[in-house]
C-alpha atoms as a PDB file:
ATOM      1  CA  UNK A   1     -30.682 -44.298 -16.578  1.00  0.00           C
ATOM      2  CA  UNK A   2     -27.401 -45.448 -15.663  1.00  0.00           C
ATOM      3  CA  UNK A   3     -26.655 -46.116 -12.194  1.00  0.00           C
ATOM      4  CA  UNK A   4     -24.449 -43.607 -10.562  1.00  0.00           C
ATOM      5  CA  UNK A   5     -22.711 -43.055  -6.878  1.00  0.00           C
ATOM      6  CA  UNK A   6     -22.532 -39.726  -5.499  1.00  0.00           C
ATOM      7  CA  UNK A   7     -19.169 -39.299  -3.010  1.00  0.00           C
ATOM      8  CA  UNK A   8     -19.923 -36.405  -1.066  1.00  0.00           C
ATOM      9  CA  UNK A   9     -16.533 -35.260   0.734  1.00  0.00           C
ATOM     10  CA  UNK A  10     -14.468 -32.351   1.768  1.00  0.00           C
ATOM     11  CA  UNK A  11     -10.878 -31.582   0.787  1.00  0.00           C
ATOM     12  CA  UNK A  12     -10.263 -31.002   4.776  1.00  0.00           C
ATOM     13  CA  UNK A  13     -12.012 -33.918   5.603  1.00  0.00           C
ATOM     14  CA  UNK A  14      -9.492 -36.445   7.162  1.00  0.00           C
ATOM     15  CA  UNK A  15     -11.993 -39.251   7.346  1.00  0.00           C
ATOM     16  CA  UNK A  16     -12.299 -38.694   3.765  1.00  0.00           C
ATOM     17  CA  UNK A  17      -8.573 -38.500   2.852  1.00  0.00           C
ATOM     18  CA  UNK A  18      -8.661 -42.386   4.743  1.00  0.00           C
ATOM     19  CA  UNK A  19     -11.285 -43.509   2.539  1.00  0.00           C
ATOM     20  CA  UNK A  20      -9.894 -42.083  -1.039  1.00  0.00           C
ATOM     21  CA  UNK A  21      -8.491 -45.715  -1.490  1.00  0.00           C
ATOM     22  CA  UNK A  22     -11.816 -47.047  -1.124  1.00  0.00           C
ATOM     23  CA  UNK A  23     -13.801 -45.242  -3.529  1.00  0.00           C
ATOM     24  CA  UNK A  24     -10.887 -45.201  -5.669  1.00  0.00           C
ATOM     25  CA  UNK A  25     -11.100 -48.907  -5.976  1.00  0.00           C
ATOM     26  CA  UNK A  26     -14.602 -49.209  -6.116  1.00  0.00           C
ATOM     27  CA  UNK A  27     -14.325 -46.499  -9.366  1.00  0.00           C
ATOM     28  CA  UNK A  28     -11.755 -48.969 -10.919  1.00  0.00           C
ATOM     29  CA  UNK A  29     -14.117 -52.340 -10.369  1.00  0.00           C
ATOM     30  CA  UNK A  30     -17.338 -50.409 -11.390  1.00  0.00           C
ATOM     31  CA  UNK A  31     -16.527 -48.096 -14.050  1.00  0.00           C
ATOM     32  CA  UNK A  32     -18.024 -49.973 -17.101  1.00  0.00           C
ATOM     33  CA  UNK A  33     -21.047 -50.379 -14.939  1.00  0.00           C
ATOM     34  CA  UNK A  34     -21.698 -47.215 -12.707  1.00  0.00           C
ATOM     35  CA  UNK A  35     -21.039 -43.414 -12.978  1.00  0.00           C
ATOM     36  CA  UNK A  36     -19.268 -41.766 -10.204  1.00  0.00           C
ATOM     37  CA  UNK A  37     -19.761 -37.995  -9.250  1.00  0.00           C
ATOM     38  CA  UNK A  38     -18.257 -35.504  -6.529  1.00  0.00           C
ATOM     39  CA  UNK A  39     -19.922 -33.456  -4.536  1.00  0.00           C
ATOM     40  CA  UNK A  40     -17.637 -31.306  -2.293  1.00  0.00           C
ATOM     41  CA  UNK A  41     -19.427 -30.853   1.008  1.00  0.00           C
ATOM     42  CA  UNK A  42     -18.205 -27.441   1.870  1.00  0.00           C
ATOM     43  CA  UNK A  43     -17.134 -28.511   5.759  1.00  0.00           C
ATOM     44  CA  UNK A  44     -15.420 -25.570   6.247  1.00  0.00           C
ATOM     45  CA  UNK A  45     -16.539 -22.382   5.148  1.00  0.00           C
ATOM     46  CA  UNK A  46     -15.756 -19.489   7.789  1.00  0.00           C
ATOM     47  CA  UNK A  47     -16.823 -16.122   7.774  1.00  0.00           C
ATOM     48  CA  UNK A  48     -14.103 -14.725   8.478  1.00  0.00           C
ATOM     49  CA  UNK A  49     -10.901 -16.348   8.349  1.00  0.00           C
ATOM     50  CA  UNK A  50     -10.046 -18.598  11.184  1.00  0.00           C
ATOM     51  CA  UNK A  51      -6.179 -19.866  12.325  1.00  0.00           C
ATOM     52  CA  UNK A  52      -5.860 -23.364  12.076  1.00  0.00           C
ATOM     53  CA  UNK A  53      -4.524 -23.355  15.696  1.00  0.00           C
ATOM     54  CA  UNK A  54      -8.790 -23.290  16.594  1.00  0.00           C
ATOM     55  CA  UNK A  55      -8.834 -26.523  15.417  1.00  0.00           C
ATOM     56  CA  UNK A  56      -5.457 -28.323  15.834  1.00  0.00           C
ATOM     57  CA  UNK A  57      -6.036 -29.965  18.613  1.00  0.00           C
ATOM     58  CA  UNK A  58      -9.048 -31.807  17.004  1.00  0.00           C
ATOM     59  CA  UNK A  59      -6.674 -32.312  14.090  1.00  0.00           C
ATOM     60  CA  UNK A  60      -4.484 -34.229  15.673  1.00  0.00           C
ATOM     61  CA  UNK A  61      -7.016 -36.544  17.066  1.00  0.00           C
ATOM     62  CA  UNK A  62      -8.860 -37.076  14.207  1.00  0.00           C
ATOM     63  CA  UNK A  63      -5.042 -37.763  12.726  1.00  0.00           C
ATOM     64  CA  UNK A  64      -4.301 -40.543  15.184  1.00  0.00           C
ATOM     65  CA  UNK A  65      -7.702 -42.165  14.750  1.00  0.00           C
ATOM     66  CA  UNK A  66      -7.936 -42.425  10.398  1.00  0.00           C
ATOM     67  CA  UNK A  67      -4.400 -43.666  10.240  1.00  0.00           C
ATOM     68  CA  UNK A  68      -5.315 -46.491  12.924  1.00  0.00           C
ATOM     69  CA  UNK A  69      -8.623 -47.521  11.249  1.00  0.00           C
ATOM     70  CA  UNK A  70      -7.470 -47.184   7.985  1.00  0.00           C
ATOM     71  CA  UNK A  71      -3.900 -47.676   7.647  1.00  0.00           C
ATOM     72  CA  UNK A  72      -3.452 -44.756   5.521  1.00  0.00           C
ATOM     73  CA  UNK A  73      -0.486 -42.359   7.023  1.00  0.00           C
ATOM     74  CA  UNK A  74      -0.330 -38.365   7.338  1.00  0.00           C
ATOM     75  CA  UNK A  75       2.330 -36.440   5.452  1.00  0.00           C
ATOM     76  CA  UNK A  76       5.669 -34.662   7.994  1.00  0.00           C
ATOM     77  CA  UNK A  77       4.420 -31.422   6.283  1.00  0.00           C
ATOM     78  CA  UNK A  78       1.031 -32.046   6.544  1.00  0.00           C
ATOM     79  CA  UNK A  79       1.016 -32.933  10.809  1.00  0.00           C
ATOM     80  CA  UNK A  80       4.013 -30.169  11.213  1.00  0.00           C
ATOM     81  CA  UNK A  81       0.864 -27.655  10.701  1.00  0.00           C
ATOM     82  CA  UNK A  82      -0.803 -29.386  13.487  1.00  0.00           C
ATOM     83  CA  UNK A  83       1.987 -29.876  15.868  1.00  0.00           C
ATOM     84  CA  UNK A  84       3.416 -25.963  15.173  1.00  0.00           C
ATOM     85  CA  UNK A  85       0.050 -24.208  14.940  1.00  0.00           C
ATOM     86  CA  UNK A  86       1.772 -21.283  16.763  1.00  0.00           C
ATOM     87  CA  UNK A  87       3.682 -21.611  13.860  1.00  0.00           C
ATOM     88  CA  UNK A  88       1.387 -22.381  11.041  1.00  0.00           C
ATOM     89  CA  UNK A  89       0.164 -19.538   8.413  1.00  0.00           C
ATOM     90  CA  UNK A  90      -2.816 -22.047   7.616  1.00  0.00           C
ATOM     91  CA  UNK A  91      -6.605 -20.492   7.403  1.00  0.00           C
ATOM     92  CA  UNK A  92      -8.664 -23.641   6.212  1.00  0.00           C
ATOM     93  CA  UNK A  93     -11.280 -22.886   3.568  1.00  0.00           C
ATOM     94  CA  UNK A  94     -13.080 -25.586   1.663  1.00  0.00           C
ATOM     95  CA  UNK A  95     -14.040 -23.023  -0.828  1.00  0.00           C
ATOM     96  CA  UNK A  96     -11.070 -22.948  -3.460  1.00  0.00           C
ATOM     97  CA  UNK A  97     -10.334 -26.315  -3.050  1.00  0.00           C
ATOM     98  CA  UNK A  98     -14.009 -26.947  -4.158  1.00  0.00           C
ATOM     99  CA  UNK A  99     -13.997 -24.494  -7.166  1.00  0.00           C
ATOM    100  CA  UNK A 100     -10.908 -26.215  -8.692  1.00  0.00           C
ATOM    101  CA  UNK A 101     -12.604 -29.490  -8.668  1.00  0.00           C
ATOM    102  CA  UNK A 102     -15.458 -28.153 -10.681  1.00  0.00           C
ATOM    103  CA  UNK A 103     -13.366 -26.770 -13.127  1.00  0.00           C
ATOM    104  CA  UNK A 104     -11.659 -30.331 -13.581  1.00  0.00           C
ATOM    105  CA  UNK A 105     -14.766 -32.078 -13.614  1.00  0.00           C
ATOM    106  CA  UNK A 106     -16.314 -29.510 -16.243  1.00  0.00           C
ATOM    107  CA  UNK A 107     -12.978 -30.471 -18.379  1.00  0.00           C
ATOM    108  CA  UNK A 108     -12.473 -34.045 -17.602  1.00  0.00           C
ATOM    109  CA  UNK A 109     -15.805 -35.402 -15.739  1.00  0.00           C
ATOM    110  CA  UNK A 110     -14.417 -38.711 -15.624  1.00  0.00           C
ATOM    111  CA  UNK A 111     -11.600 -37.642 -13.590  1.00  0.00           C
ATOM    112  CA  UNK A 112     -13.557 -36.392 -10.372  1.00  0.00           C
ATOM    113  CA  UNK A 113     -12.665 -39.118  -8.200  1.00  0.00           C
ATOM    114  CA  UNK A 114      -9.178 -39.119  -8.831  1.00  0.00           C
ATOM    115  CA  UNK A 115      -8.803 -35.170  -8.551  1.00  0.00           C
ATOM    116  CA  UNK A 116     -10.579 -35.290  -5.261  1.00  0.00           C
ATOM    117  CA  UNK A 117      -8.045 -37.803  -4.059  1.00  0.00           C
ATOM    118  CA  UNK A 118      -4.945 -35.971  -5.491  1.00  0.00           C
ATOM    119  CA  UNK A 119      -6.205 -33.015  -3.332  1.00  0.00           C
ATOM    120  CA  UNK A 120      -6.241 -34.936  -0.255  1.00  0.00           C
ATOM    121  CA  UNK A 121      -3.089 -35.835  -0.830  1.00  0.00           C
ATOM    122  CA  UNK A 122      -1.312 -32.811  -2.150  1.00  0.00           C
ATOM    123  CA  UNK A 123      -2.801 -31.520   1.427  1.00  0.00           C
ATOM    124  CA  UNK A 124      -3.001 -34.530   4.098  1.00  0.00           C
ATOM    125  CA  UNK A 125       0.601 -36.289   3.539  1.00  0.00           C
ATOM    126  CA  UNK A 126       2.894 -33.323   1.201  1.00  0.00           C
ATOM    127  CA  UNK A 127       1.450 -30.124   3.577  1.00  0.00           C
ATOM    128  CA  UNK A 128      -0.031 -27.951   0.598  1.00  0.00           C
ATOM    129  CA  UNK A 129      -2.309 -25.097   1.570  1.00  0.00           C
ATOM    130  CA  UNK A 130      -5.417 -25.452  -0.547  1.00  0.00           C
ATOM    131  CA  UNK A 131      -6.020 -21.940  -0.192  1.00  0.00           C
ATOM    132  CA  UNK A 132      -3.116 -21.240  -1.963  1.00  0.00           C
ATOM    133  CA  UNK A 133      -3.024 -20.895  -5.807  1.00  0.00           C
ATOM    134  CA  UNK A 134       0.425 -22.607  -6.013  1.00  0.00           C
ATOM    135  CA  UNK A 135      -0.901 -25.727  -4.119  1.00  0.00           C
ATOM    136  CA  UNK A 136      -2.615 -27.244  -7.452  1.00  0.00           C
ATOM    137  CA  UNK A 137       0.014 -25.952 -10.212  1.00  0.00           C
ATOM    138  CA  UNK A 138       1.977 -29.383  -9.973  1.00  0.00           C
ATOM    139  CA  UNK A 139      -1.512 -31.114 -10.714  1.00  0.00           C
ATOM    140  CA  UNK A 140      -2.350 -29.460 -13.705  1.00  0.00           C
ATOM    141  CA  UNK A 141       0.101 -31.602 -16.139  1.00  0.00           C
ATOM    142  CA  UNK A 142      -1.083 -34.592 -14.750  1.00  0.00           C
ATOM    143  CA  UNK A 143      -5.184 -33.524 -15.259  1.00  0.00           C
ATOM    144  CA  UNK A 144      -4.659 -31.896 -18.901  1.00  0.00           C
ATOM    145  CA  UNK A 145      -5.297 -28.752 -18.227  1.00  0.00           C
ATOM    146  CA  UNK A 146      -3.688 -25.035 -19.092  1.00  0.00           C
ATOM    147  CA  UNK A 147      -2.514 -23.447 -16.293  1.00  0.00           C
ATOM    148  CA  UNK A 148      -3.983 -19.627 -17.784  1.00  0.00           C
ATOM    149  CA  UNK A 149      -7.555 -21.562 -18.278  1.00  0.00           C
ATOM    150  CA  UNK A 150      -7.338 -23.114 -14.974  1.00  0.00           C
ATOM    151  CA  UNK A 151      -6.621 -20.023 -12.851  1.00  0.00           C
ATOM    152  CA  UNK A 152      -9.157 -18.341 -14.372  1.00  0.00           C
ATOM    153  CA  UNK A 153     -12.201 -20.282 -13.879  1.00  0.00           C
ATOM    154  CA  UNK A 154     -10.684 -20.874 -10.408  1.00  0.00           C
ATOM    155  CA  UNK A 155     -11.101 -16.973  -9.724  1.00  0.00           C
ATOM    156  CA  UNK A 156     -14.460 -16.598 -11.528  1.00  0.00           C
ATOM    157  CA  UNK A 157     -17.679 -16.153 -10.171  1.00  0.00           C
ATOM    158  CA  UNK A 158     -19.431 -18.622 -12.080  1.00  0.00           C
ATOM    159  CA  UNK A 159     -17.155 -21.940 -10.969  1.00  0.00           C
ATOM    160  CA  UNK A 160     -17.737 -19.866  -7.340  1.00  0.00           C
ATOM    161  CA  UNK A 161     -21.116 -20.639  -7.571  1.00  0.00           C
ATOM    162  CA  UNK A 162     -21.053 -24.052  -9.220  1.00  0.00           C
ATOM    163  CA  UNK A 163     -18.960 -24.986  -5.782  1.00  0.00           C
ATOM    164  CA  UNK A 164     -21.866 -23.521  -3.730  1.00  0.00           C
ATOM    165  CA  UNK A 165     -24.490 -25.385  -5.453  1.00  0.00           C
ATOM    166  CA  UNK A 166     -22.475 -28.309  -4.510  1.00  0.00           C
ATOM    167  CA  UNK A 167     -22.426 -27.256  -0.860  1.00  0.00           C
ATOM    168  CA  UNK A 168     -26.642 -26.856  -0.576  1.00  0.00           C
ATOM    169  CA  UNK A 169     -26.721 -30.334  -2.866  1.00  0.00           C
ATOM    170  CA  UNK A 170     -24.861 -31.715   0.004  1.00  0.00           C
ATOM    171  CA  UNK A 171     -27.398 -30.464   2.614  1.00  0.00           C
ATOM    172  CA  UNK A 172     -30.331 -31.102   0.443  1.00  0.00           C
ATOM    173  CA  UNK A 173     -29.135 -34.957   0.674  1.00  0.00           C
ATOM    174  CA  UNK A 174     -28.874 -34.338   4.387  1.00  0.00           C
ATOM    175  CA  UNK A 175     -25.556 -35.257   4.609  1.00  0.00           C
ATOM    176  CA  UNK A 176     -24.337 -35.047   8.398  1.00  0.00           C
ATOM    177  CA  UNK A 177     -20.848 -36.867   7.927  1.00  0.00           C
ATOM    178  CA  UNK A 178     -18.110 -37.194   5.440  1.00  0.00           C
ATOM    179  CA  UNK A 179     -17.360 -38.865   3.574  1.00  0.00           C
ATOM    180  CA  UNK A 180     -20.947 -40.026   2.274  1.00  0.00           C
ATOM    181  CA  UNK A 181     -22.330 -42.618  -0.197  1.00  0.00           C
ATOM    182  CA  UNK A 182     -25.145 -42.554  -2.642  1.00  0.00           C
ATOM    183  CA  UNK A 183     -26.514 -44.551  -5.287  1.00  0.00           C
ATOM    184  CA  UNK A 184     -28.905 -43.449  -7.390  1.00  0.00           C
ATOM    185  CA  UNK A 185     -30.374 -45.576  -9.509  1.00  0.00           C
ATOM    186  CA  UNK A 186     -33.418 -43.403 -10.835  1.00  0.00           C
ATOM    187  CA  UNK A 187     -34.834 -39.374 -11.315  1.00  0.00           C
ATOM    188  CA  UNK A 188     -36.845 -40.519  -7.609  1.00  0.00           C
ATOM    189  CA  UNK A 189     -34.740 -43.037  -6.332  1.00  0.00           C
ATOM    190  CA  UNK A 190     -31.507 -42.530  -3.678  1.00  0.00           C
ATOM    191  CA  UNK A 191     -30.192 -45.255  -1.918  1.00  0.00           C
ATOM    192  CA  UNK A 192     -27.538 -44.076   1.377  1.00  0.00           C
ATOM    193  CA  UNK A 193     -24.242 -46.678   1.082  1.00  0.00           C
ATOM    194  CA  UNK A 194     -22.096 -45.122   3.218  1.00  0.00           C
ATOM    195  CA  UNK A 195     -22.248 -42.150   6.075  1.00  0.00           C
ATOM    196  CA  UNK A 196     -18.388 -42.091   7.760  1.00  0.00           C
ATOM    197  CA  UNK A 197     -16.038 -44.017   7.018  1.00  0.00           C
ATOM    198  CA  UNK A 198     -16.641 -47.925   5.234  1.00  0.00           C
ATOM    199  CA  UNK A 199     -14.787 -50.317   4.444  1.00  0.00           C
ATOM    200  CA  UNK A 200     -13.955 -51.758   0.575  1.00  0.00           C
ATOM    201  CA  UNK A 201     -16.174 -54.837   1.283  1.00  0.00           C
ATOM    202  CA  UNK A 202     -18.626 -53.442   3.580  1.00  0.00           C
ATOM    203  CA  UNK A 203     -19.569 -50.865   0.670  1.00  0.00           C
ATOM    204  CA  UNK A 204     -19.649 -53.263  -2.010  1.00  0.00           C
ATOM    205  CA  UNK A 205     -21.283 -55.348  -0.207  1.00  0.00           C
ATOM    206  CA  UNK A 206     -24.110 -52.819   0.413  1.00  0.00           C
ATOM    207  CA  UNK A 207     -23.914 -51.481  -3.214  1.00  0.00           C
ATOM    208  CA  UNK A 208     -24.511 -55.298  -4.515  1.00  0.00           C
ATOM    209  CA  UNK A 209     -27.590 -55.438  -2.459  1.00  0.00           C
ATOM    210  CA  UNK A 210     -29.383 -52.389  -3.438  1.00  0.00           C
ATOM    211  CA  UNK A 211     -28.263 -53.415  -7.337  1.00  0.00           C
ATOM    212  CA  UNK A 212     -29.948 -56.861  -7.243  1.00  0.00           C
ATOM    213  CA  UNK A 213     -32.499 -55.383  -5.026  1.00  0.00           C
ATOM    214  CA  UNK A 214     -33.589 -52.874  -7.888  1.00  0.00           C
ATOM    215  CA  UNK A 215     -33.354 -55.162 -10.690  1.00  0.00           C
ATOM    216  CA  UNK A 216     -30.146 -53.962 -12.196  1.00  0.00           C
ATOM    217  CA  UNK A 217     -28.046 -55.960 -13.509  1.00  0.00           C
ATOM    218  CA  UNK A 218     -24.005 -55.263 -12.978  1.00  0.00           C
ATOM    219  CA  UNK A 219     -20.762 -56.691 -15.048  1.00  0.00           C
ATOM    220  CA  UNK A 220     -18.239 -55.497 -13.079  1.00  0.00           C
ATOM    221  CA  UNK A 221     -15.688 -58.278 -12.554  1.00  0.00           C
END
């Protein structure tokens, strides 16, 4: 069985959106090595729809504190949201954000990671709504995929439940934080790398350990 890491995140997640250069790097050095997977965590999933102005406050905070631990910066469009809730037309849903990476990852699998990350940033730094259809049309060329056959398993029931598997995979793993790090390196056999955000060589790090600690062997350069 080939080793694999699981990324657990959320589209919403700021933490997450900081730490898309990390696993994106990690994907590049390990690729020949280890499979990577997605798992969107499903962080917010209201009953009824709920103004971002609830949580804009916390938004803003959690804003200030990724870009100073991680250097990565917030989009004008993105933090006008935040500023303006009063404003803002924004409802947060993980939900279709979730969906449309399953129906990348069911026609590209390899390009998981890097889908996650575009959605981060199509949200966090150039202010998309992921609850809007239109927010993912200017991905679509880039991930080789129709537009007709992409809306279409975005509105259908069964890539609506795929993302909702995803969600209770998320809590069966106990995952209490994104973004989150797994290796699994057998059917029985989970190793946690990462719960928040980690540092490049902090994960590594960690990742080389439980390798050489299993027995595995790993080429990546």
């Amino acid at each position: 069985m080939v080793p694999t890491i699981i990324y657990c995140y959320d589209a919403y997640c700021g933490w997450c959106y900081g730490f898309s250069p990390v696993i994106r790097k990690m994907e590049v050095q390990y690729q020949d090595s280890i499979g990577f997977e997605v798992l969107s965590g499903g962080m917010i999933l209201p009953e009824e729809p709920r103004h971002i102005g609830i949580m804009a406050e916390h938004l803003r905070n959690t804003c200030k504190a990724v870009e100073a631990h991680t250097g990565i910066k917030f989009g004008e469009d993105y933090l006008w949201h935040i500023n303006n809730p009063d404003q803002s037309d924004w409802f947060p849903n993980s939900e279709k954000p979730a969906i449309a990476l399953c129906v990348i990852r069911d026609e590209h699998p390899r390009l998981a990671v890097s889908f996650a990350s575009a959605l981060q940033y199509a949200l966090h730094f150039e202010g998309r709504d992921l609850c809007d259809d239109e927010a993912y049309r200017h991905l679509l060329d880039d991930y080789q995929i129709p537009a007709e056959l992409f809306y279409k398993k975005l509105h259908s029931p069964e890539y609506r439940e795929k993302a909702y598997y995803e969600f209770a995979l998320c809590k069966q793993l106990k995952v209490t934080g994104f973004p989150a790090v797994y290796l699994r390196v057998s059917e029985r056999k989970l190793y946690a790398l990462a719960n928040g955000y980690t540092d490049y060589a902090t994960l590594t790090s960690r990742l080389e350990n439980v390798l050489k600690e299993s027995g595995i062997s790993n080429n990546a350069q």
